[in-house]
N, C-alpha and C. Protein backbone atom coordinates (compact mmCIF):
# COMPACT_ATOMS: atom_id res chain seq x y z
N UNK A 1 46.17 34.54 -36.68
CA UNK A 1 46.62 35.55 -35.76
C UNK A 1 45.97 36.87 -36.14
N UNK A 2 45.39 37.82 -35.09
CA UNK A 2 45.11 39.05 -35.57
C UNK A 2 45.54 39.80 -34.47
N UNK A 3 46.28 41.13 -35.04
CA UNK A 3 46.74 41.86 -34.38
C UNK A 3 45.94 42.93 -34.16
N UNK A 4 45.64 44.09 -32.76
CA UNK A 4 44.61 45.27 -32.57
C UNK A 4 46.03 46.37 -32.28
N UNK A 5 46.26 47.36 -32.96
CA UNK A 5 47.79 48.35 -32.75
C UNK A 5 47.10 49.31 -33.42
N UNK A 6 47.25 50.54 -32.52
CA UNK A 6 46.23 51.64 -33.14
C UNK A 6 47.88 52.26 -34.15
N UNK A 7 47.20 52.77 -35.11
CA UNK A 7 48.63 53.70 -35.86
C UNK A 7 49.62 54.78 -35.27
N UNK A 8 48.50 55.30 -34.58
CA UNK A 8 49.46 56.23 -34.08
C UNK A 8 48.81 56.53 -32.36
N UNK A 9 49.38 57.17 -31.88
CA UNK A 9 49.04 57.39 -30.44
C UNK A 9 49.51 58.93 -29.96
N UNK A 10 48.83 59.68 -28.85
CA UNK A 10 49.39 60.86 -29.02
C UNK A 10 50.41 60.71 -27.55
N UNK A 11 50.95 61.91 -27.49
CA UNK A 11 52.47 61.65 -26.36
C UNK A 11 51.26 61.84 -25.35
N UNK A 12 51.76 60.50 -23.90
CA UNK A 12 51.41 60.98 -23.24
C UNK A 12 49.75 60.00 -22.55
N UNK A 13 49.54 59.64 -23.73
CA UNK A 13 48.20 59.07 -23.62
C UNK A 13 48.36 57.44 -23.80
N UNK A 14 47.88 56.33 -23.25
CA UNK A 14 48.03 55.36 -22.16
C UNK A 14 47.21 54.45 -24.09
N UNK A 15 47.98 52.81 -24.59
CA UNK A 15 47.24 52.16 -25.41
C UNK A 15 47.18 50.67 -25.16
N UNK A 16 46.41 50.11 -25.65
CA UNK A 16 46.50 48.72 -25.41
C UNK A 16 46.88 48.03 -26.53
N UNK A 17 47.81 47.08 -26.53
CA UNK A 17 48.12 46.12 -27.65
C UNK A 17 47.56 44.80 -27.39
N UNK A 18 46.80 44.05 -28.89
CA UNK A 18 46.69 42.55 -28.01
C UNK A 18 46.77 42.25 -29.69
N UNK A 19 46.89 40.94 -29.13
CA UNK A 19 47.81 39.74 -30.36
C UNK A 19 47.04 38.48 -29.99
N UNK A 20 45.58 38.11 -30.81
CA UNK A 20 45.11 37.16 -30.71
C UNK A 20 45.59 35.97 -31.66
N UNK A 21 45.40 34.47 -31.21
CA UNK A 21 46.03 33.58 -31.68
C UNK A 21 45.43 32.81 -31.85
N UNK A 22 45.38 31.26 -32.87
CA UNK A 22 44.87 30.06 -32.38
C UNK A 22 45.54 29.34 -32.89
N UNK A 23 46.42 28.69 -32.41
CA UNK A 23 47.75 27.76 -32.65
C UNK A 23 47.07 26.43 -32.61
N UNK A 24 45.80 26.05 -32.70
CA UNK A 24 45.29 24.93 -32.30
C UNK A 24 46.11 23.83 -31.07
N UNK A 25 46.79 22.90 -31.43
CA UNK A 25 47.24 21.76 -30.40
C UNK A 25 49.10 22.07 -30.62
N UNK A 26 49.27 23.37 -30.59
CA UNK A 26 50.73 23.62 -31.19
C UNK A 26 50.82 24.31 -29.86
N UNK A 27 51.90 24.57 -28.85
CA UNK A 27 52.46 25.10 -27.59
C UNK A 27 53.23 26.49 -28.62
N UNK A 28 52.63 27.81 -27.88
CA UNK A 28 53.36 28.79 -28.00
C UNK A 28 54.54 29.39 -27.64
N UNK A 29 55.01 29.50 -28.43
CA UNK A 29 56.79 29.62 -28.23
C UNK A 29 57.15 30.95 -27.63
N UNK A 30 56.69 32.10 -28.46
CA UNK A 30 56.76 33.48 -28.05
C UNK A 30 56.14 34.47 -28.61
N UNK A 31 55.76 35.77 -27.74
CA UNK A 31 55.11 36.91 -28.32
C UNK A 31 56.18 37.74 -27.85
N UNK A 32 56.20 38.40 -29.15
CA UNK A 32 56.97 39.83 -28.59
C UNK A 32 56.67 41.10 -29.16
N UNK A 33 57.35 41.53 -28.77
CA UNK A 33 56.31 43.66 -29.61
C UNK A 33 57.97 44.94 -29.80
N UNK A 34 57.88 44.96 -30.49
CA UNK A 34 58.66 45.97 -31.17
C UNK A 34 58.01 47.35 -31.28
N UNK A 35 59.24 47.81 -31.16
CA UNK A 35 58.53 49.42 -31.76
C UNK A 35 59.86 50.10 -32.51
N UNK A 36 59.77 49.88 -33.84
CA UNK A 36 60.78 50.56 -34.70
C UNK A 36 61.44 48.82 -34.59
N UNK A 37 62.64 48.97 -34.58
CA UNK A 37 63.66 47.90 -34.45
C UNK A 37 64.11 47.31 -33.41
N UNK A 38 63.41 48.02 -32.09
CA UNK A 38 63.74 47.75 -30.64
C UNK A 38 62.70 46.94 -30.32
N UNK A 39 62.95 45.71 -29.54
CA UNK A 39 62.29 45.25 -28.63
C UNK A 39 62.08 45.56 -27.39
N UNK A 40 60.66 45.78 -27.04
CA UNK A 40 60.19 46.15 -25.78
C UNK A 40 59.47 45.27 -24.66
N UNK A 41 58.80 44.07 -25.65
CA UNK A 41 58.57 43.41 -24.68
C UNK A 41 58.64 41.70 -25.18
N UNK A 42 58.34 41.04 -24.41
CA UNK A 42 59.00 39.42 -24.43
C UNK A 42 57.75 38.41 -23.61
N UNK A 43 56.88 37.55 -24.02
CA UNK A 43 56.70 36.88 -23.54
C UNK A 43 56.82 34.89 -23.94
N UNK A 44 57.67 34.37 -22.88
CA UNK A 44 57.76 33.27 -23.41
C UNK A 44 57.56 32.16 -22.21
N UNK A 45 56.26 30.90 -22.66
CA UNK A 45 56.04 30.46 -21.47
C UNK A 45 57.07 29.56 -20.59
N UNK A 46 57.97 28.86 -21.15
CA UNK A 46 58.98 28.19 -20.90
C UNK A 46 59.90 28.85 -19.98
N UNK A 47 60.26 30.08 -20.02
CA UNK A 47 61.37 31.17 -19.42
C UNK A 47 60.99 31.37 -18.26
N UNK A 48 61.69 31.86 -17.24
CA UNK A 48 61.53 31.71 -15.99
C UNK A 48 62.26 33.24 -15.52
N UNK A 49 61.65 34.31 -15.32
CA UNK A 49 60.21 34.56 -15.55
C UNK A 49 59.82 34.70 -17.46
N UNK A 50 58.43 34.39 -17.29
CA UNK A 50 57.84 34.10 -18.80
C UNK A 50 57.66 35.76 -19.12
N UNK A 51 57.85 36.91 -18.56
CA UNK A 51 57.87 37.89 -19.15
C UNK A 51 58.83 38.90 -18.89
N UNK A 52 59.14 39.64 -20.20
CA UNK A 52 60.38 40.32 -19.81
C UNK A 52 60.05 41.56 -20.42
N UNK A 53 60.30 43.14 -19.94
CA UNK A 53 60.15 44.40 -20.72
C UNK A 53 61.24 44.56 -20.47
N UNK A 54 61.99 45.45 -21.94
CA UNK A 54 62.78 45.76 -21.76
C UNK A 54 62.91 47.60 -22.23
N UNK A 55 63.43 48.70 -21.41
CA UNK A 55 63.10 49.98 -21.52
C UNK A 55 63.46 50.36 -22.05
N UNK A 56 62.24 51.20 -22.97
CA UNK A 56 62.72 52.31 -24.21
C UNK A 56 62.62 53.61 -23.40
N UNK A 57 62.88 54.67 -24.09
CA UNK A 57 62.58 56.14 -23.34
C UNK A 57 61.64 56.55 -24.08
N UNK A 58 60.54 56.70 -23.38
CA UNK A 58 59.35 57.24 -23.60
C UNK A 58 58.16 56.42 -23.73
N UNK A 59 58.76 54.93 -23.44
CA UNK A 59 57.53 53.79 -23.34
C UNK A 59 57.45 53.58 -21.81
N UNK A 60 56.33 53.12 -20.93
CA UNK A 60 56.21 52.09 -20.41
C UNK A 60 55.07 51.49 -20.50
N UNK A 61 55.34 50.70 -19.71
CA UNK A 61 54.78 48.89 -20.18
C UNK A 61 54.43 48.23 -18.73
N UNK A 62 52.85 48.51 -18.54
CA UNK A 62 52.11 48.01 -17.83
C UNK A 62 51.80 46.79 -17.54
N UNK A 63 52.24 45.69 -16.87
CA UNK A 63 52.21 44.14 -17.29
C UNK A 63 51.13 43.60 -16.36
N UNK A 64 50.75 44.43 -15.66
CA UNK A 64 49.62 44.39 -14.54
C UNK A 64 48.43 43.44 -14.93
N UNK A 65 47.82 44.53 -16.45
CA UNK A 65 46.23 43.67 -16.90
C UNK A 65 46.73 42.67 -17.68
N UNK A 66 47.72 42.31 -18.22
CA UNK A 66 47.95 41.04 -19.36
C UNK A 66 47.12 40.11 -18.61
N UNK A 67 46.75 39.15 -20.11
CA UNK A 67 45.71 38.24 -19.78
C UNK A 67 46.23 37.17 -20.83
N UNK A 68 46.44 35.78 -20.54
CA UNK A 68 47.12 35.32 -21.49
C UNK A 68 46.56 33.86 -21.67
N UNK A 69 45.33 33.42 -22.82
CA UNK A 69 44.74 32.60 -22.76
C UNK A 69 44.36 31.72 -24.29
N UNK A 70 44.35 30.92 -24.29
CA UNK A 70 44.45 30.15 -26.05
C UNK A 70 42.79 30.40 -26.25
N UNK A 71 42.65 30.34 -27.39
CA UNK A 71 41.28 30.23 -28.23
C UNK A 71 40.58 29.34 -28.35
């Protein structure tokens, strides 16, 4: 797994997170993303819907470009 999460970000200004994987012949269970102790976002393929944000104040969460593909 390698994760791309810049350290810091300034207020205001737009980042991308991505969480590459290769689980080989193993079915992915879930990704999710925290910030501090809060969960913000949820993806799980089984769930119906497979993605869920949930709102912090002062995040949002663009689900528009996700791209979600095995290695």
């Amino acid at each position: 797994m390698r994760l791309n999460v810049p350290r810091a970000v300034r207020v205001g200004h737009s980042v991308t997170l991505e969480c590459d994987y290769d689980l080989e012949t193993a079915p992915l269970y879930s990704v999710k993303w925290y910030r501090g102790p809060d969960e913000f976002y949820r993806y799980v393929p089984k769930e119906e819907p497979p993605t869920r944000v949930f709102p912090l104040p002062g995040l949002h969460v663009d689900v528009s470009p996700l791209i979600y593909t095995d290695l």
